[in-house]
Protein backbone atom coordinates (compact mmCIF):
# COMPACT_ATOMS: atom_id res chain seq x y z
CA UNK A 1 -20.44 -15.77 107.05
CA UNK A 2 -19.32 -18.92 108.88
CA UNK A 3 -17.27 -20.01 106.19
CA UNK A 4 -15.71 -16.43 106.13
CA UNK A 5 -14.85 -16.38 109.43
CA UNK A 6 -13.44 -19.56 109.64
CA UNK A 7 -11.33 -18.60 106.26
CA UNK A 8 -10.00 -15.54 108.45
CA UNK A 9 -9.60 -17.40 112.10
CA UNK A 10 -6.98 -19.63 109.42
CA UNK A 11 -5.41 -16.85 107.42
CA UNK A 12 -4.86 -14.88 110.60
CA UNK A 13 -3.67 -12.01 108.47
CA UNK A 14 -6.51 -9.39 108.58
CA UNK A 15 -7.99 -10.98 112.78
CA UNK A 16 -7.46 -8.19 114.76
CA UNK A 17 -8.34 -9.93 118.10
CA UNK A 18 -9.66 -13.85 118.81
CA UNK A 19 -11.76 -14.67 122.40
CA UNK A 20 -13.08 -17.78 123.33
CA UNK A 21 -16.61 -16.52 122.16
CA UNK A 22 -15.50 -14.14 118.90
CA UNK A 23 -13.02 -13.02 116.52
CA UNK A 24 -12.76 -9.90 115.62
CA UNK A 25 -11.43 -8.96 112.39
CA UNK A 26 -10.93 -6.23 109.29
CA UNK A 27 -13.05 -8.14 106.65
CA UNK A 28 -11.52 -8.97 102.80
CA UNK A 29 -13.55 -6.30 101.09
CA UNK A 30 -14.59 -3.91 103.20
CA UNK A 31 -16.76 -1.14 102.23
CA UNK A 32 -14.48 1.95 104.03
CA UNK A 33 -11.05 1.72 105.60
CA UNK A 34 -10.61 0.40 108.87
CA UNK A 35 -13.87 -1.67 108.94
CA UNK A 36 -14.17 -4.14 111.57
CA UNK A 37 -16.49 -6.95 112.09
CA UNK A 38 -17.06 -9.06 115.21
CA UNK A 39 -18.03 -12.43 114.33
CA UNK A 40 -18.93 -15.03 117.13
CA UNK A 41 -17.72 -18.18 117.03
CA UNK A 42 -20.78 -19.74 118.15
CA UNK A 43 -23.55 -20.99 115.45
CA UNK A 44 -26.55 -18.32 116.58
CA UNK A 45 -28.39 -16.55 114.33
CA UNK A 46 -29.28 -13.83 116.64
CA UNK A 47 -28.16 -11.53 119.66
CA UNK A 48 -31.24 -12.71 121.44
CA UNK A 49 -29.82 -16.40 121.28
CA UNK A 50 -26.54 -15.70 122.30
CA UNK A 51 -24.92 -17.44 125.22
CA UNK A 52 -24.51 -15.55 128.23
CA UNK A 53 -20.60 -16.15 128.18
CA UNK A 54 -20.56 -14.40 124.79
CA UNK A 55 -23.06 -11.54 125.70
CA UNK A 56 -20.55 -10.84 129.12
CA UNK A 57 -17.31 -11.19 126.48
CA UNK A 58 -18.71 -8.79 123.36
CA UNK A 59 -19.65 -5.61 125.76
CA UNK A 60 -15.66 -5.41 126.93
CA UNK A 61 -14.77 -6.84 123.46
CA UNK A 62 -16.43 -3.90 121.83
CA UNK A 63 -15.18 -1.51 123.58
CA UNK A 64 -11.59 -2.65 122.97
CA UNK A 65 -12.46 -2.39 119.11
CA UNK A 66 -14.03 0.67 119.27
CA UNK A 67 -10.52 2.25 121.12
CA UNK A 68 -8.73 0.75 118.75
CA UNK A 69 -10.65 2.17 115.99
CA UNK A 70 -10.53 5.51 117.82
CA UNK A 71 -6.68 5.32 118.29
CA UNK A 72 -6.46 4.33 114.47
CA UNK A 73 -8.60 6.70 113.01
CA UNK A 74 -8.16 9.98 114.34
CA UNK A 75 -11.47 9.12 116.40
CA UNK A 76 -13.22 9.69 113.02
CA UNK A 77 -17.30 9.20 113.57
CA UNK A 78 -18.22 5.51 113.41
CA UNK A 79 -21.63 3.66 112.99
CA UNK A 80 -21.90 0.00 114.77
CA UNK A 81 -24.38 -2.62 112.88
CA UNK A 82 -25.34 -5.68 114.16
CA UNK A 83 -26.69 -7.42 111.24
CA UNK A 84 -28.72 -10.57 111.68
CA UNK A 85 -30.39 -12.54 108.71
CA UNK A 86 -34.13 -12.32 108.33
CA UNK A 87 -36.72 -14.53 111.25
CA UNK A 88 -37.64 -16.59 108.53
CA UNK A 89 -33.81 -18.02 107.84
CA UNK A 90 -32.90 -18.49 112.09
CA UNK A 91 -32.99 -22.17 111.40
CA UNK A 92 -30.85 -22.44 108.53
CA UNK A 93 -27.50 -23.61 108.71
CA UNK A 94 -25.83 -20.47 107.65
CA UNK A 95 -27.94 -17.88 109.47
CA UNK A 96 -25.07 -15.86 111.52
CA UNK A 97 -24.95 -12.47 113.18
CA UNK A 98 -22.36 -10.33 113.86
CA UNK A 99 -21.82 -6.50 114.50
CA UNK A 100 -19.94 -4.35 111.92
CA UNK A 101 -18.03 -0.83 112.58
CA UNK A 102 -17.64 1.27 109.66
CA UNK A 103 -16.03 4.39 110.38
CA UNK A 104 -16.90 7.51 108.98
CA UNK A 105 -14.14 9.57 107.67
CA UNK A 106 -15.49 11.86 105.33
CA UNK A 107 -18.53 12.66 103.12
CA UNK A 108 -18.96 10.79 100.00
CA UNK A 109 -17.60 12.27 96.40
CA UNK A 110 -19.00 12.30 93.49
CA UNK A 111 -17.34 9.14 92.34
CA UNK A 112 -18.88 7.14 95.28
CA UNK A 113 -22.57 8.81 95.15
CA UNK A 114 -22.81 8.23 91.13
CA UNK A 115 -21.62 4.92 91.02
CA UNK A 116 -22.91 3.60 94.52
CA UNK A 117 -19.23 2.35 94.81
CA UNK A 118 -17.41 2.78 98.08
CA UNK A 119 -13.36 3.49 97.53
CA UNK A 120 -10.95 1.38 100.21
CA UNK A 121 -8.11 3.69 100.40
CA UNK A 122 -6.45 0.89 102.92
CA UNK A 123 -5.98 -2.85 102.48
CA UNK A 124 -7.83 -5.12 105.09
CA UNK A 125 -4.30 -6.57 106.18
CA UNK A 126 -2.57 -2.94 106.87
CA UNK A 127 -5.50 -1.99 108.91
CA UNK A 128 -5.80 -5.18 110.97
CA UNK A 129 -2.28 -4.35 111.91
CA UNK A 130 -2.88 -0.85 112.83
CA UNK A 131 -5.52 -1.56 114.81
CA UNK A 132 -4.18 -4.95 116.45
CA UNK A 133 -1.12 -2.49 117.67
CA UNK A 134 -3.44 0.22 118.63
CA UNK A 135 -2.46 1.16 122.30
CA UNK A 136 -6.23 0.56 124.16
């Protein structure tokens, strides 16, 4: 996830918004249009062990995302995960959380319930645009 993040922090093309504590950003293959993920910048595998800088800076952060998501999407339903890896892995090098939005726009078709494959009807880059212009 680190390496991901960093990838996007130097592509700059689907970062939505950058803090001093996170970067928020529409993720290369998302699993539904519009998805957002907030990635801190910091190496902590958990919420719990975030600073307190980055704990004040992700409640008004969210927010912002979710308006812009709102604004973007018609304020379609959403669901916000924050994913962390398993106890066991805290100490690795890799082990990274960070919160995901996936908006829901829609019930599943047949297509995506047969196949357990989601369809992106929007590239990464066009909606990290629409939402980086949203009005919040």
């Amino acid at each position: 996830l680190a390496a991901s993040r960093d990838a996007e922090l130097a592509a700059a093309v689907r970062v939505v918004e950058s803090t001093d504590h996170f970067v928020v950003y529409c993720p290369f293959a998302p699993h539904r249009s519009n998805e957002i993920w907030i990635v801190p910048l910091d190496a902590s595998p958990s919420l719990v062990r975030a600073s307190d800088a980055a704990c004040g800076e992700l409640g008004p952060l969210l927010t912002r995302t979710l308006r812009r998501m709102r604004a973007v999407t018609s304020d379609a339903d959403h669901n916000v995960i924050v994913r962390t890896p398993a106890l066991a892995n805290w100490d690795a090098p890799w082990a990274l959380w960070h919160v995901e939005v996936l908006p829901r726009r829609g019930g599943d078709a047949g297509f995506e319930l047969s196949t357990g494959t989601q369809c992106v009807l929007m590239p990464p880059e066009e909606s990290a645009a629409l939402l980086r212009d949203a009005k919040v």
